[in-house]
Structure formats: structure tokens, C-alpha cells
N, C-alpha and C. Protein backbone atom coordinates (compact mmCIF):
# COMPACT_ATOMS: atom_id res chain seq x y z
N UNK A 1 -92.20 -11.02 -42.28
CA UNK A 1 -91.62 -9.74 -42.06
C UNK A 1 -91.08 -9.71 -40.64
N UNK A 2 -90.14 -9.02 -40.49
CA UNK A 2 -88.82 -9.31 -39.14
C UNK A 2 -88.75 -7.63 -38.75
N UNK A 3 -89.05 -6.48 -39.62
CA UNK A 3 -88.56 -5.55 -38.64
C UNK A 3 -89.92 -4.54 -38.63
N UNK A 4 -89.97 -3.59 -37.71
CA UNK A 4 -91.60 -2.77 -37.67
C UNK A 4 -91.17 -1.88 -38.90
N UNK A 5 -89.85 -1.57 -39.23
CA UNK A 5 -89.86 -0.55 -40.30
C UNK A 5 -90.73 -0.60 -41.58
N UNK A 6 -90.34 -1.81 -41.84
CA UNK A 6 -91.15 -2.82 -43.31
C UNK A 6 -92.71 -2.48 -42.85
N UNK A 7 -93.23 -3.00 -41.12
CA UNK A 7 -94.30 -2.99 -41.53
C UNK A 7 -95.31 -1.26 -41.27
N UNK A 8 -93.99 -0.47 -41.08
CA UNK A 8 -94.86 0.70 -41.06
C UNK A 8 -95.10 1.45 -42.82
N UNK A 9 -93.98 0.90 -43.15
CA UNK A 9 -93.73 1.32 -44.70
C UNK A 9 -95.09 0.43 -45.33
N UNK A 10 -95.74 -0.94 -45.07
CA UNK A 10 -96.40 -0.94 -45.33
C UNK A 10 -97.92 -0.57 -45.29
N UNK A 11 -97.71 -0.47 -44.15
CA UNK A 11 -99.02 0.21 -43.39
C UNK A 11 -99.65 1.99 -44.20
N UNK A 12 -98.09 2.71 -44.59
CA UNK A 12 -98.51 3.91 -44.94
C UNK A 12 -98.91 3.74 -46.43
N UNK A 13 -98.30 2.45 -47.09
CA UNK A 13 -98.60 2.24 -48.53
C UNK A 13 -100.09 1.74 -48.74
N UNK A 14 -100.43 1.18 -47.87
CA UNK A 14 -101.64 0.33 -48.11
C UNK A 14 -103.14 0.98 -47.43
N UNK A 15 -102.75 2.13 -46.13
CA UNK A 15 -103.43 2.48 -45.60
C UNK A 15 -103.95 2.26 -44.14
N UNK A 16 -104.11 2.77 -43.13
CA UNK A 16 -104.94 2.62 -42.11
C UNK A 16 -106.31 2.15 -42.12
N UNK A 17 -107.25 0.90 -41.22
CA UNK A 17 -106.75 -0.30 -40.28
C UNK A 17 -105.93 -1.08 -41.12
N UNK A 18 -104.91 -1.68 -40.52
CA UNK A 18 -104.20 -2.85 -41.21
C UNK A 18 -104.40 -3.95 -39.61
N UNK A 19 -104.53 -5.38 -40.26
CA UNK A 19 -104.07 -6.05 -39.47
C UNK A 19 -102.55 -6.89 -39.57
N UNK A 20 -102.24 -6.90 -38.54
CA UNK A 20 -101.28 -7.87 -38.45
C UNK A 20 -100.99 -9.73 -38.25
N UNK A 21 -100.34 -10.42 -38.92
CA UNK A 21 -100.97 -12.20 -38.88
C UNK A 21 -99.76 -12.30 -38.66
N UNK A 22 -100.01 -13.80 -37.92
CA UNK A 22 -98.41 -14.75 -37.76
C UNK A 22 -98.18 -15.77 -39.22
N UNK A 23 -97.37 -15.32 -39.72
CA UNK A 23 -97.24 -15.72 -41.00
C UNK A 23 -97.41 -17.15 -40.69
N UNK A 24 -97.00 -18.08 -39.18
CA UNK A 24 -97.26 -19.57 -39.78
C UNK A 24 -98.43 -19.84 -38.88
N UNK A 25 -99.18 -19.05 -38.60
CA UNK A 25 -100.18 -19.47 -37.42
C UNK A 25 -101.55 -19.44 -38.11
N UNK A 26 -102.50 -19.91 -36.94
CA UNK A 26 -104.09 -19.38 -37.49
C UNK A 26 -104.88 -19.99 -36.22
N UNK A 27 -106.06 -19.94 -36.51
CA UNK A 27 -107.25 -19.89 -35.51
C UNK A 27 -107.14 -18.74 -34.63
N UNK A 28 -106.55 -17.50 -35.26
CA UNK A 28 -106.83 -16.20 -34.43
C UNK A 28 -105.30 -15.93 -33.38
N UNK A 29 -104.39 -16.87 -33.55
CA UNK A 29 -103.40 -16.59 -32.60
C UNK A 29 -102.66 -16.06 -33.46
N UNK A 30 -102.12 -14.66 -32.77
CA UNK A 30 -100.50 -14.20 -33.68
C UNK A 30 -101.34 -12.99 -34.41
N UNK A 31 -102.31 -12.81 -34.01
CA UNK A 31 -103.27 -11.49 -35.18
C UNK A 31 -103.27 -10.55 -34.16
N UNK A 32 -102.87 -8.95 -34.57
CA UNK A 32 -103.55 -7.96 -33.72
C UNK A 32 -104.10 -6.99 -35.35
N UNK A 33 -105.38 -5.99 -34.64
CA UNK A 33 -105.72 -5.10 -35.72
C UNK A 33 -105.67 -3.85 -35.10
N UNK A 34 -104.27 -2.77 -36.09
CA UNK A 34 -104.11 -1.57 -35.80
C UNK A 34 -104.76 -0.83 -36.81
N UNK A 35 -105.31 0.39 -36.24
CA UNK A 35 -106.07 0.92 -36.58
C UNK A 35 -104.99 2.91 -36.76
N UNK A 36 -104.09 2.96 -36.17
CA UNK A 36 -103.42 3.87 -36.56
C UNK A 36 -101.48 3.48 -36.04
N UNK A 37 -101.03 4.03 -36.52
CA UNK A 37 -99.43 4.02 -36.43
C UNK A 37 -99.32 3.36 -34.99
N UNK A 38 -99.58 4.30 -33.52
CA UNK A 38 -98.86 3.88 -32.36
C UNK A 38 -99.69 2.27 -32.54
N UNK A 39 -100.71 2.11 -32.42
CA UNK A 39 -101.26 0.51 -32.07
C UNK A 39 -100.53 -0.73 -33.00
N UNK A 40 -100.33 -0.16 -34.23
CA UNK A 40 -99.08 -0.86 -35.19
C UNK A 40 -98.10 -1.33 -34.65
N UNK A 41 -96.95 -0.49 -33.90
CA UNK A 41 -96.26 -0.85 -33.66
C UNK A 41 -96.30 -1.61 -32.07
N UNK A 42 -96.94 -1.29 -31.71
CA UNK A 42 -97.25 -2.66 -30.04
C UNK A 42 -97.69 -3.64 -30.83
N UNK A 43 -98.76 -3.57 -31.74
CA UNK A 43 -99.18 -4.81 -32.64
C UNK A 43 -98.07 -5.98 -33.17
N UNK A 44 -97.60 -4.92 -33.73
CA UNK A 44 -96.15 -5.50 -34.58
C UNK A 44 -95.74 -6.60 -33.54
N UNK A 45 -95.23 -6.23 -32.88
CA UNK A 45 -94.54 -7.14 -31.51
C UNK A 45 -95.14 -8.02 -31.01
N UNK A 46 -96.36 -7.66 -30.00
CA UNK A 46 -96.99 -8.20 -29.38
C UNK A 46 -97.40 -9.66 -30.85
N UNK A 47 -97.39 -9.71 -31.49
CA UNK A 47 -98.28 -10.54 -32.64
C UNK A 47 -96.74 -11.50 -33.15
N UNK A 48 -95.86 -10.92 -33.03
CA UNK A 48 -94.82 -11.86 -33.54
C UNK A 48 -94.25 -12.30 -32.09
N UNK A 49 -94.23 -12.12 -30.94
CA UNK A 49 -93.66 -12.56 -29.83
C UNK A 49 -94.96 -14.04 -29.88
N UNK A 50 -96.11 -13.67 -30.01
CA UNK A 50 -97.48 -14.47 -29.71
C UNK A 50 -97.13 -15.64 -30.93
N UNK A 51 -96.99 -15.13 -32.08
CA UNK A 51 -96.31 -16.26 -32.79
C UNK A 51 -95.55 -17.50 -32.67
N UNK A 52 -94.54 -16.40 -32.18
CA UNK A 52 -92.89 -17.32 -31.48
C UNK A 52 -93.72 -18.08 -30.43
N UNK A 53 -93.84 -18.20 -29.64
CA UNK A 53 -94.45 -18.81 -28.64
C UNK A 53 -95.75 -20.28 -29.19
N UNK A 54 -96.26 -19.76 -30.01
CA UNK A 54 -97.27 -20.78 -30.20
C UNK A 54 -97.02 -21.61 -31.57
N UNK A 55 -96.40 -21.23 -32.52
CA UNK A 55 -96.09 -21.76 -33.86
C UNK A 55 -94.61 -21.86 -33.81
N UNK A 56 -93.20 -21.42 -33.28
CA UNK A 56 -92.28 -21.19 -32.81
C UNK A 56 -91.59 -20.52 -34.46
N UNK A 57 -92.35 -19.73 -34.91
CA UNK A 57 -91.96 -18.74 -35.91
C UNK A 57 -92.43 -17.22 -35.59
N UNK A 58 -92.03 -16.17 -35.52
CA UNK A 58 -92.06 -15.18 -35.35
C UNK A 58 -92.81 -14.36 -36.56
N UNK A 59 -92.26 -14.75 -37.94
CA UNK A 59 -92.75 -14.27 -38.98
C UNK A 59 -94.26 -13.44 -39.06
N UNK A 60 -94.59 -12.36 -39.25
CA UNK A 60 -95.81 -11.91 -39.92
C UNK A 60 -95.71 -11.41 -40.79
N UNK A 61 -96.91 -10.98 -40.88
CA UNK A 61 -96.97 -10.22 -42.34
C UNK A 61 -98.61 -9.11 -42.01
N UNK A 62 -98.94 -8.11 -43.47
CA UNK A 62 -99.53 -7.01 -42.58
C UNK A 62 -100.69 -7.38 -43.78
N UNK A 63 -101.98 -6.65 -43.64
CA UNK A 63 -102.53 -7.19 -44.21
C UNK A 63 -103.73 -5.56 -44.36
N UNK A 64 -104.55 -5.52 -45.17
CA UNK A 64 -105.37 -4.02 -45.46
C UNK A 64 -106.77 -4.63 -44.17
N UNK A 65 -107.05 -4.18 -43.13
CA UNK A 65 -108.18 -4.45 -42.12
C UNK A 65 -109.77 -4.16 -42.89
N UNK A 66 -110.55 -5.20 -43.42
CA UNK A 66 -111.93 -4.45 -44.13
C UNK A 66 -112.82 -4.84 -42.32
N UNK A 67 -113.65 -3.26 -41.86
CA UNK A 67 -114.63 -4.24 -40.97
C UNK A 67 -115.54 -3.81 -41.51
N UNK A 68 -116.69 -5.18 -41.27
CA UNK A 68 -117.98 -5.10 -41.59
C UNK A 68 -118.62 -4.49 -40.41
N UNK A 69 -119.78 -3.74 -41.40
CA UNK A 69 -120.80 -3.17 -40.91
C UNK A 69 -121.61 -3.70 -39.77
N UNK A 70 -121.97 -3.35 -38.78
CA UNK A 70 -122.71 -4.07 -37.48
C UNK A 70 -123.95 -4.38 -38.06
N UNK A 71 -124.12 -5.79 -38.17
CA UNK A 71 -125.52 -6.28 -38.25
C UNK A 71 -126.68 -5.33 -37.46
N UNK A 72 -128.00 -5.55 -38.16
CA UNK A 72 -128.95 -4.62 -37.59
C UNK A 72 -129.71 -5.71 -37.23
């Protein structure tokens, strides 16, 4: 995904936290987790610029955020 529009449209379809991934990355680089609209969209960016830079693809994609419960 290339523009924040897509990923706010998805964000409202799927729900609040969403995270964001670098579609070609992993070990944690290229991920931010927004938790409402404004952090989405710095997410959005900040996560595909972090992409470009380390995988030299920009691509993400958005994803539904589950967090687990704090261990006791």
C-alpha cells in the first residue's frame, strides 16, 4: 500500500489498534502500532520511509493490532 488514504480506509474498516508492516521487511523493522487515526498517519510514513531505507521497498500494508494481556 502507497497512499495513507487506503490505509485510513482501512484502519476505519477493520478497526482501531491497527499495526502497520513493511510489506518486504521483518525482524521488527518497518512496523509502527497505531492505536488511533493521528498515530496512523505518522505511522503510515514513518514505517514506509523505515522500509525504503532498510529493504529498499517502501510497500506496507495494515494489519488488525491483538495485545496480549500483561503477564501476572
Amino acid at each position: 500500500m502507497e497512499k495513507e488514504a487506503d490505509a485510513l480506509k482501512i484502519a476505519r474498516k477493520i478497526g482501531y489498534p491497527v499495526i502497520v508492516k513493511a510489506a518486504g521487511g521483518g525482524g521488527g523493522r518497518g512496523m509502527r502500532v497505531a492505536p488511533q487515526r493521528p498515530s496512523l498517519i505518522k505511522g503510515f510514513h514513518t514505517a514506509r520511509s523505515e522500509a525504503e531505507r532498510a529493504f529498499a521497498n517502501s510497500s506496507v500494508y495494515i494489519e488488525k493490532y491483538i495485545e496480549e494481556p500483561p503477564a501476572h
